[in-house]
Protein backbone atom coordinates (compact mmCIF):
# COMPACT_ATOMS: atom_id res chain seq x y z
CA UNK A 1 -24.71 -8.82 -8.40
CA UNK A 2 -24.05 -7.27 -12.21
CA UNK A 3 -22.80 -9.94 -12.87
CA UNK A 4 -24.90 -12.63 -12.13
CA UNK A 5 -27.70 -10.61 -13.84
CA UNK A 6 -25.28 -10.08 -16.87
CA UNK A 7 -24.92 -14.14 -17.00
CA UNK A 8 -28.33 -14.78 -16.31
CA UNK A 9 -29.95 -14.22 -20.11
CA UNK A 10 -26.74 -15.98 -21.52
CA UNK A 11 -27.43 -19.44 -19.64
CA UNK A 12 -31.56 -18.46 -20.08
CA UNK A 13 -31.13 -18.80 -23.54
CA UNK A 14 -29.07 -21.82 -23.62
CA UNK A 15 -31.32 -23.62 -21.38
CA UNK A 16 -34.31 -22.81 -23.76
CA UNK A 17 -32.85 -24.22 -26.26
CA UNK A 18 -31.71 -27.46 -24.45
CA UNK A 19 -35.82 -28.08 -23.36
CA UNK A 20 -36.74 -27.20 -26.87
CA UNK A 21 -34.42 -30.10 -28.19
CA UNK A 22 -35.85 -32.20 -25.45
CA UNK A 23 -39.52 -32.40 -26.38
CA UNK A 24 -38.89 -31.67 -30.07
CA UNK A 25 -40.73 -31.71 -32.30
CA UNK A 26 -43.07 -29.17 -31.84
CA UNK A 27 -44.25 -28.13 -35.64
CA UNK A 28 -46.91 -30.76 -35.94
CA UNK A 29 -49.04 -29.87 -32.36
CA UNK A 30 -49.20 -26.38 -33.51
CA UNK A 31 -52.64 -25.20 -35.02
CA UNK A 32 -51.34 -21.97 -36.40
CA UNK A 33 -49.75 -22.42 -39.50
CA UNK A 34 -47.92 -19.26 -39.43
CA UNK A 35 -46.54 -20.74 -35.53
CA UNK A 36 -46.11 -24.12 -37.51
CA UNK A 37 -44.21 -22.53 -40.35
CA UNK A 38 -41.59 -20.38 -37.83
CA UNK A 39 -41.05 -23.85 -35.63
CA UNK A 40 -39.90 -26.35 -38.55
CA UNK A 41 -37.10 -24.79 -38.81
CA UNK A 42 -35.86 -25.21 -35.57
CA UNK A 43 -37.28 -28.83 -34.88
CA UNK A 44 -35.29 -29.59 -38.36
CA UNK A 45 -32.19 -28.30 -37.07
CA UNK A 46 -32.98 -30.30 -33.59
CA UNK A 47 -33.61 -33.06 -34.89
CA UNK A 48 -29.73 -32.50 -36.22
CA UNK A 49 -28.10 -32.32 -32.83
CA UNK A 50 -30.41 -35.23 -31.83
CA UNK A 51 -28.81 -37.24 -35.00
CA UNK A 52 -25.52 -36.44 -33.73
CA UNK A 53 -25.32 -38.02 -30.43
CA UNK A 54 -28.95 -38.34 -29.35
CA UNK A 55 -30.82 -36.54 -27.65
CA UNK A 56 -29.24 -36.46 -24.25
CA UNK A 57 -26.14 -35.37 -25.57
CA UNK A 58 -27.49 -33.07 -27.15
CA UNK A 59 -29.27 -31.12 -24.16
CA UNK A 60 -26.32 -31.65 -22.14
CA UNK A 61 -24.30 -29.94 -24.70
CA UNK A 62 -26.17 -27.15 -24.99
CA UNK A 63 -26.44 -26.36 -20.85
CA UNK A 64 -23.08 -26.80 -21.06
CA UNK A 65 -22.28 -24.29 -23.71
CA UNK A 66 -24.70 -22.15 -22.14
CA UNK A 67 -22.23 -22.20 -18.86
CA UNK A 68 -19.60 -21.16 -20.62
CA UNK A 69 -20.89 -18.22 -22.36
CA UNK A 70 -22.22 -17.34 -18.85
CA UNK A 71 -18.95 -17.51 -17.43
CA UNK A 72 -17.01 -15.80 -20.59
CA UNK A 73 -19.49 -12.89 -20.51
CA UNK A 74 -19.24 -12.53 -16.65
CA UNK A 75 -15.37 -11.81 -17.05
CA UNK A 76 -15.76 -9.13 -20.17
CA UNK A 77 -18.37 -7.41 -17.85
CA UNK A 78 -15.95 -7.42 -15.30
CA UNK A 79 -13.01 -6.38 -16.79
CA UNK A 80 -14.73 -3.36 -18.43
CA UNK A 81 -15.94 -2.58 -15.30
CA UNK A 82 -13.03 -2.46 -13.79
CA UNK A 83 -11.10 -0.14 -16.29
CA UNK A 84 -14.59 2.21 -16.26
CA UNK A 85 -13.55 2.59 -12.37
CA UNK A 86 -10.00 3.25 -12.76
CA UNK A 87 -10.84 5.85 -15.53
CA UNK A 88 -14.14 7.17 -13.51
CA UNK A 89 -13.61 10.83 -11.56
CA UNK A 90 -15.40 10.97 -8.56
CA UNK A 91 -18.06 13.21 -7.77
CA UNK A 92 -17.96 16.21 -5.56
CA UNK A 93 -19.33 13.93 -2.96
CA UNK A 94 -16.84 10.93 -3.14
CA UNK A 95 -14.36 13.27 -3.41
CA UNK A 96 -15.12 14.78 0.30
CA UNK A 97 -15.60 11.41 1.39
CA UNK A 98 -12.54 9.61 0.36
CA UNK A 99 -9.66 10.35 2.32
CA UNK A 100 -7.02 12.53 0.70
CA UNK A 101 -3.08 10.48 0.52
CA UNK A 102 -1.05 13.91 1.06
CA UNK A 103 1.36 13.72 -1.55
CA UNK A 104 4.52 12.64 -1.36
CA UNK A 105 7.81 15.85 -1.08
CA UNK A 106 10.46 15.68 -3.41
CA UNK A 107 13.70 14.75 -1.99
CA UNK A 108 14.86 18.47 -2.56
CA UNK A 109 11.83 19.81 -0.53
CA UNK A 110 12.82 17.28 2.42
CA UNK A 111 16.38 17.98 2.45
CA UNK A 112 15.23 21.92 2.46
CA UNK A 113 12.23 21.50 5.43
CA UNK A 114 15.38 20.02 7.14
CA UNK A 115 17.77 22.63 6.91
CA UNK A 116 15.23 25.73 7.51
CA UNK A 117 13.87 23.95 10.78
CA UNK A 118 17.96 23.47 12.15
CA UNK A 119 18.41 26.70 10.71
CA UNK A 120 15.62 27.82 12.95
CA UNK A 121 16.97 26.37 15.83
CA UNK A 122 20.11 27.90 15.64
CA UNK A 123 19.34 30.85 15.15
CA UNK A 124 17.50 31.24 18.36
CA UNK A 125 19.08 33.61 20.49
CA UNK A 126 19.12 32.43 24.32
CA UNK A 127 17.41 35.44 26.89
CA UNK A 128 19.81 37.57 28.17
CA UNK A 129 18.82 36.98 32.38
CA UNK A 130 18.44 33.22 31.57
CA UNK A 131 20.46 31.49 28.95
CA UNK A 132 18.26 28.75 27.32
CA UNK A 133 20.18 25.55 27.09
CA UNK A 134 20.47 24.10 23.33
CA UNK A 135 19.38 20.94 22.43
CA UNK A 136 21.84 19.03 19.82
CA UNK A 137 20.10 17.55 16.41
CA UNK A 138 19.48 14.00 17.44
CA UNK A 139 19.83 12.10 13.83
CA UNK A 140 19.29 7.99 12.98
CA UNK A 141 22.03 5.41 11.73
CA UNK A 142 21.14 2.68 10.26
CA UNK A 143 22.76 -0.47 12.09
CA UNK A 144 24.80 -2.94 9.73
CA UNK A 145 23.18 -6.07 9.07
CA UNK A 146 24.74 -9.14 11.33
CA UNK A 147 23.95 -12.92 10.45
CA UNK A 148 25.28 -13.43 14.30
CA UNK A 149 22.46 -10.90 15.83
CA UNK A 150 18.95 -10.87 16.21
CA UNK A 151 17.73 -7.83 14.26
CA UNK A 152 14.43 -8.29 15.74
CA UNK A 153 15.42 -7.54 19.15
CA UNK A 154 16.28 -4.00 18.53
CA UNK A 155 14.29 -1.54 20.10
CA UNK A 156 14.37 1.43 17.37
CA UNK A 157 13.96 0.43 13.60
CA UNK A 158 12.40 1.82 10.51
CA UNK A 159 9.69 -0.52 8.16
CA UNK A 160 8.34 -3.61 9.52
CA UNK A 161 5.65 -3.69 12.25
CA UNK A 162 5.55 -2.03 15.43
CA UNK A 163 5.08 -3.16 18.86
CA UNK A 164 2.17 -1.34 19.80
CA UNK A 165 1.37 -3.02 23.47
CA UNK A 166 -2.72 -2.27 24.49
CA UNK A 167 -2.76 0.71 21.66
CA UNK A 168 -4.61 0.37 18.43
CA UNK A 169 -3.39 0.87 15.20
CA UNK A 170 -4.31 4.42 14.02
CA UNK A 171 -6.56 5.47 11.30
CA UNK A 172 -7.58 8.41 9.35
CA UNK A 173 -10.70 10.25 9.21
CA UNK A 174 -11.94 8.05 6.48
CA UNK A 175 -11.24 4.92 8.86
CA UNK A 176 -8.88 3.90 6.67
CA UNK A 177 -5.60 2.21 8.50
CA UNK A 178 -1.65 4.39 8.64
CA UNK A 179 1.23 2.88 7.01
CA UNK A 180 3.99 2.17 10.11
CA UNK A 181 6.87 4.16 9.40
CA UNK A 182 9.10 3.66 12.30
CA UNK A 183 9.61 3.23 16.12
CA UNK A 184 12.21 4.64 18.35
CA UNK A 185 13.23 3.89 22.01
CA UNK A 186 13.06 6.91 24.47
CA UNK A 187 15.79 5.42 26.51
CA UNK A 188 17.98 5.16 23.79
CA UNK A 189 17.28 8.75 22.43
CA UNK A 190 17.84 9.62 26.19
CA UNK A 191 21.44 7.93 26.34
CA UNK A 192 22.52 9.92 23.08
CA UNK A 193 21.56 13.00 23.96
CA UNK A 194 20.77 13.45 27.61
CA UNK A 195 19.66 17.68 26.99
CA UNK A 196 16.71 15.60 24.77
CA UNK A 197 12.94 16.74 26.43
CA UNK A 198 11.22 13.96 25.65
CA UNK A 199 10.58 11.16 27.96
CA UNK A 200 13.20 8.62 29.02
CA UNK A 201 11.06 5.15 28.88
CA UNK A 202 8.56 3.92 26.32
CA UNK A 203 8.81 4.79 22.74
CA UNK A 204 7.31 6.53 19.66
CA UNK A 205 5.70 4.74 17.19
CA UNK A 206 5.55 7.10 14.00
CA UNK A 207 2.19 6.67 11.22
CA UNK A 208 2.67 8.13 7.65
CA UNK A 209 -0.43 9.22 5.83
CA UNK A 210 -2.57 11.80 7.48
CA UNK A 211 0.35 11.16 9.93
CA UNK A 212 -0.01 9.62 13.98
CA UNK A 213 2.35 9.69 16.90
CA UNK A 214 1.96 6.90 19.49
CA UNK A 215 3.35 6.65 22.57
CA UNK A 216 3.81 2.97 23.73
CA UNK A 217 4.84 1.94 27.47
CA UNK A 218 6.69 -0.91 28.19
CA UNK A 219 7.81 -3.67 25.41
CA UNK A 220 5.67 -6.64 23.49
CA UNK A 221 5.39 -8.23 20.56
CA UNK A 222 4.95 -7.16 17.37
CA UNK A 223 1.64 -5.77 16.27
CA UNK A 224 -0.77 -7.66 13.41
CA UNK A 225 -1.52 -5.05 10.87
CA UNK A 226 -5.39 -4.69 10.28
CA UNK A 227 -6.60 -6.75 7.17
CA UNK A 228 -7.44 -3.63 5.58
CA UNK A 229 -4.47 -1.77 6.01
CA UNK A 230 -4.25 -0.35 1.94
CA UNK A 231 -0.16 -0.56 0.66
CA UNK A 232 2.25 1.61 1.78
CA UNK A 233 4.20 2.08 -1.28
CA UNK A 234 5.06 0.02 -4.69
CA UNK A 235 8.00 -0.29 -6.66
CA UNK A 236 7.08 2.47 -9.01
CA UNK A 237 8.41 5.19 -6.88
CA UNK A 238 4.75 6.47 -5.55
CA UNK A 239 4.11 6.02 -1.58
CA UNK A 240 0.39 4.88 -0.83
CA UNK A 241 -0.79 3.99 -4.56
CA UNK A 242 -3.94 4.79 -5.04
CA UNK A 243 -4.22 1.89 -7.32
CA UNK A 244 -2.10 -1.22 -5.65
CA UNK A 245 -0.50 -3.43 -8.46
CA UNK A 246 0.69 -6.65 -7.46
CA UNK A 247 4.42 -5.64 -6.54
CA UNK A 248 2.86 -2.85 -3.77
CA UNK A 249 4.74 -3.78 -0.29
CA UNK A 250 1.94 -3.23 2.40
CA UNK A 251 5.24 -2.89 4.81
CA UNK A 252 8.16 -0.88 4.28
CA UNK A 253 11.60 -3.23 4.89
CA UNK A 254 12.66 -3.50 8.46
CA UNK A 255 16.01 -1.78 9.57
CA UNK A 256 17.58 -1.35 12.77
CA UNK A 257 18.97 2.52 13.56
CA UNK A 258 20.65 3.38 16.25
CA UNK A 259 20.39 7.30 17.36
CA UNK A 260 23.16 9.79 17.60
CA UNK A 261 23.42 13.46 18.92
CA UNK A 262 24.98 15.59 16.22
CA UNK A 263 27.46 18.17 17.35
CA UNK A 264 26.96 21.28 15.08
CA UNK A 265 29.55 23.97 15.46
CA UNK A 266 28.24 26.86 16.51
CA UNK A 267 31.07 29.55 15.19
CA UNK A 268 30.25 29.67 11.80
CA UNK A 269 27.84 32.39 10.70
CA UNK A 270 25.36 30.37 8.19
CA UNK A 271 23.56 28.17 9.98
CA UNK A 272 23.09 25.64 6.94
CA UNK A 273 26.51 25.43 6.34
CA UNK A 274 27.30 24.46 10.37
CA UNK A 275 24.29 21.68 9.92
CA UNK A 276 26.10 20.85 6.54
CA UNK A 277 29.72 20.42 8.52
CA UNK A 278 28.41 18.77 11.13
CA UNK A 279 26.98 16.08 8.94
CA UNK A 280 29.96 15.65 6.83
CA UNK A 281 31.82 15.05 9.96
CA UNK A 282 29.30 12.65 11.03
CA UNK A 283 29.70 10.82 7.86
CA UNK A 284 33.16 10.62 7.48
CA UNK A 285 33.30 8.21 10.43
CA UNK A 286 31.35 5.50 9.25
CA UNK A 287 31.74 5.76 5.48
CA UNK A 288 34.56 5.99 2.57
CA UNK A 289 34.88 8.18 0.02
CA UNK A 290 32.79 6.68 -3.00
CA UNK A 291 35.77 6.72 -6.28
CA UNK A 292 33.14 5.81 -8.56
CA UNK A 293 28.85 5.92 -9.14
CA UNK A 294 26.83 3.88 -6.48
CA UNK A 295 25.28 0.66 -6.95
CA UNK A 296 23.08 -1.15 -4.99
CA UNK A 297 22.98 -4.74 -6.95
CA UNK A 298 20.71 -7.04 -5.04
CA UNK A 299 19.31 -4.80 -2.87
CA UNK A 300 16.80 -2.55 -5.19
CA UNK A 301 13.68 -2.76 -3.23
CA UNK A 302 15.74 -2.05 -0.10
CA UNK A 303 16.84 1.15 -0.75
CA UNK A 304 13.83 2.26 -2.32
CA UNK A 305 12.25 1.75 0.96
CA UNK A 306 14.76 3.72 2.83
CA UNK A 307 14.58 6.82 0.29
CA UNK A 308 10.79 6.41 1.30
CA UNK A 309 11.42 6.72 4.85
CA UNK A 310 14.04 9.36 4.48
């Protein structure tokens, strides 16, 4: 609505001038000879354009020119307006309204939540009259990528789009749709670690954001993502920018995993450096020893999705 009312004067103007050229001249019907004196002037220079071309060309000329300085001060209004929003703080009250992206941890920080929650579990000491069975770490592999299988037909993956049956995609407080993050198969959690609590059918669909947990029955098709779901990360490194550039991914990439129950020694007396063993053990069974720096040539915006879902 700015701006149409921003173009509106522009093309006024121009069209004034096109009717003035029209019924020019107007000097000689005016009484007032200070109104006669201001209007020679501009019936002389009319009855240029009209020497030009004529008169029609003329008036068409100047509509014309008045739709393009219309149109040319409709995009400078724009575009300032548009850098006076990006550089605009909110008020006290947009802030509260506008739902808050939690920021995203530092790799460090994950790797550390990791290790104090399987340190926790560890440490826990069963009763003495009933000894409480321990559940193993259940961890994710990613599956390799076969041209002769259908990747699609996996039933846990990270990225992509879920298959969300009858539920609806979740949304924050401000109504604002959760970027997918992954969904895993009960049954298949189940078959790799059997002491698991969870259910054995269905699956988990996991949201990031404000964060949602979704438990799906059964198996469908995948879900279409609401068509205001904002991006879920951008090749910049930031998850859910608050600004989204044209290379922001709405979806992170799609990859099979497969889970495994991790067998963590229980003899050694830090409890990091068991969860530490354990994974290097884990490791050294699908994976070489690297002789040199990693590369990942052709496959960039891959990995940066995985070190997002990490």
């Amino acid at each position: 609505m700015k701006r149409i009312l921003t173009m509106l004067p522009v093309f006024g103007l121009a069209a004034l001038a096109a009717v003035y050229v029209a019924l020019a001249p107007h000097a000689p019907f005016i009484a007032s000879p200070g109104i006669r004196g201001a209007l020679t002037p501009l019936d002389s220079a009319a009855a240029h354009l009209i020497a030009i071309r004529g008169r029609s060309v003329a008036v068409v000329g100047l509509l014309t020119v008045g739709v393009v300085l219309s149109a040319l001060t409709a995009m400078m209004f724009g575009r300032a307006g548009a850098q006076a929003g990006m550089t605009k703080r909110p008020s006290s009250v947009e802030a509260d309204a506008a739902p808050v992206r939690p920021r995203a941890p530092s790799p460090s920080d994950r790797i550390a939540n990791l290790r104090r929650r399987a340190a926790s579990a560890i440490e826990q000491e069963p009763s003495p009259d009933t000894p409480a069975a321990v559940t193993p770490p259940v961890i994710l592999v990613r599956k390799p990528r076969e041209r002769e299988r259908d990747w699609f037909s996996d039933r846990s993956w990270f990225g992509g789009l879920p298959r969300l049956g009858e539920a609806e995609w979740p949304r924050d407080a401000g109504g604002s749709p959760l970027p997918f993050a992954a969904q895993l198969d009960l049954e298949e959690i189940a078959a790799a670690c059997p002491e698991s609590p969870l259910p054995r059918a269905g699956s988990l669909a996991f949201f990031l954001g404000t964060g949602a947990v979704i438990a799906v029955t059964g198996e469908g098709e995948f879900s279409d993502p609401p068509q205001d779901l904002p991006a879920a990360y951008d090749e910049g490194g930031y998850p859910f920018p608050a600004v989204p550039s044209y290379f922001s991914r709405h979806f992170f990439p799609f990859w099979p995993v497969e889970p495994n129950a991790l067998d963590v020694p229980n003899h050694f007396a830090d409890p990091n450096d068991a969860l530490e063993r354990a994974m290097a053990s884990f490791r050294s069974r699908y994976t070489l020893s690297q002789p040199g720096p990693f590369t990942a040539d052709g496959d960039v915006l891959w990995w940066h999705g995985v070190s997002h879902l990490a």
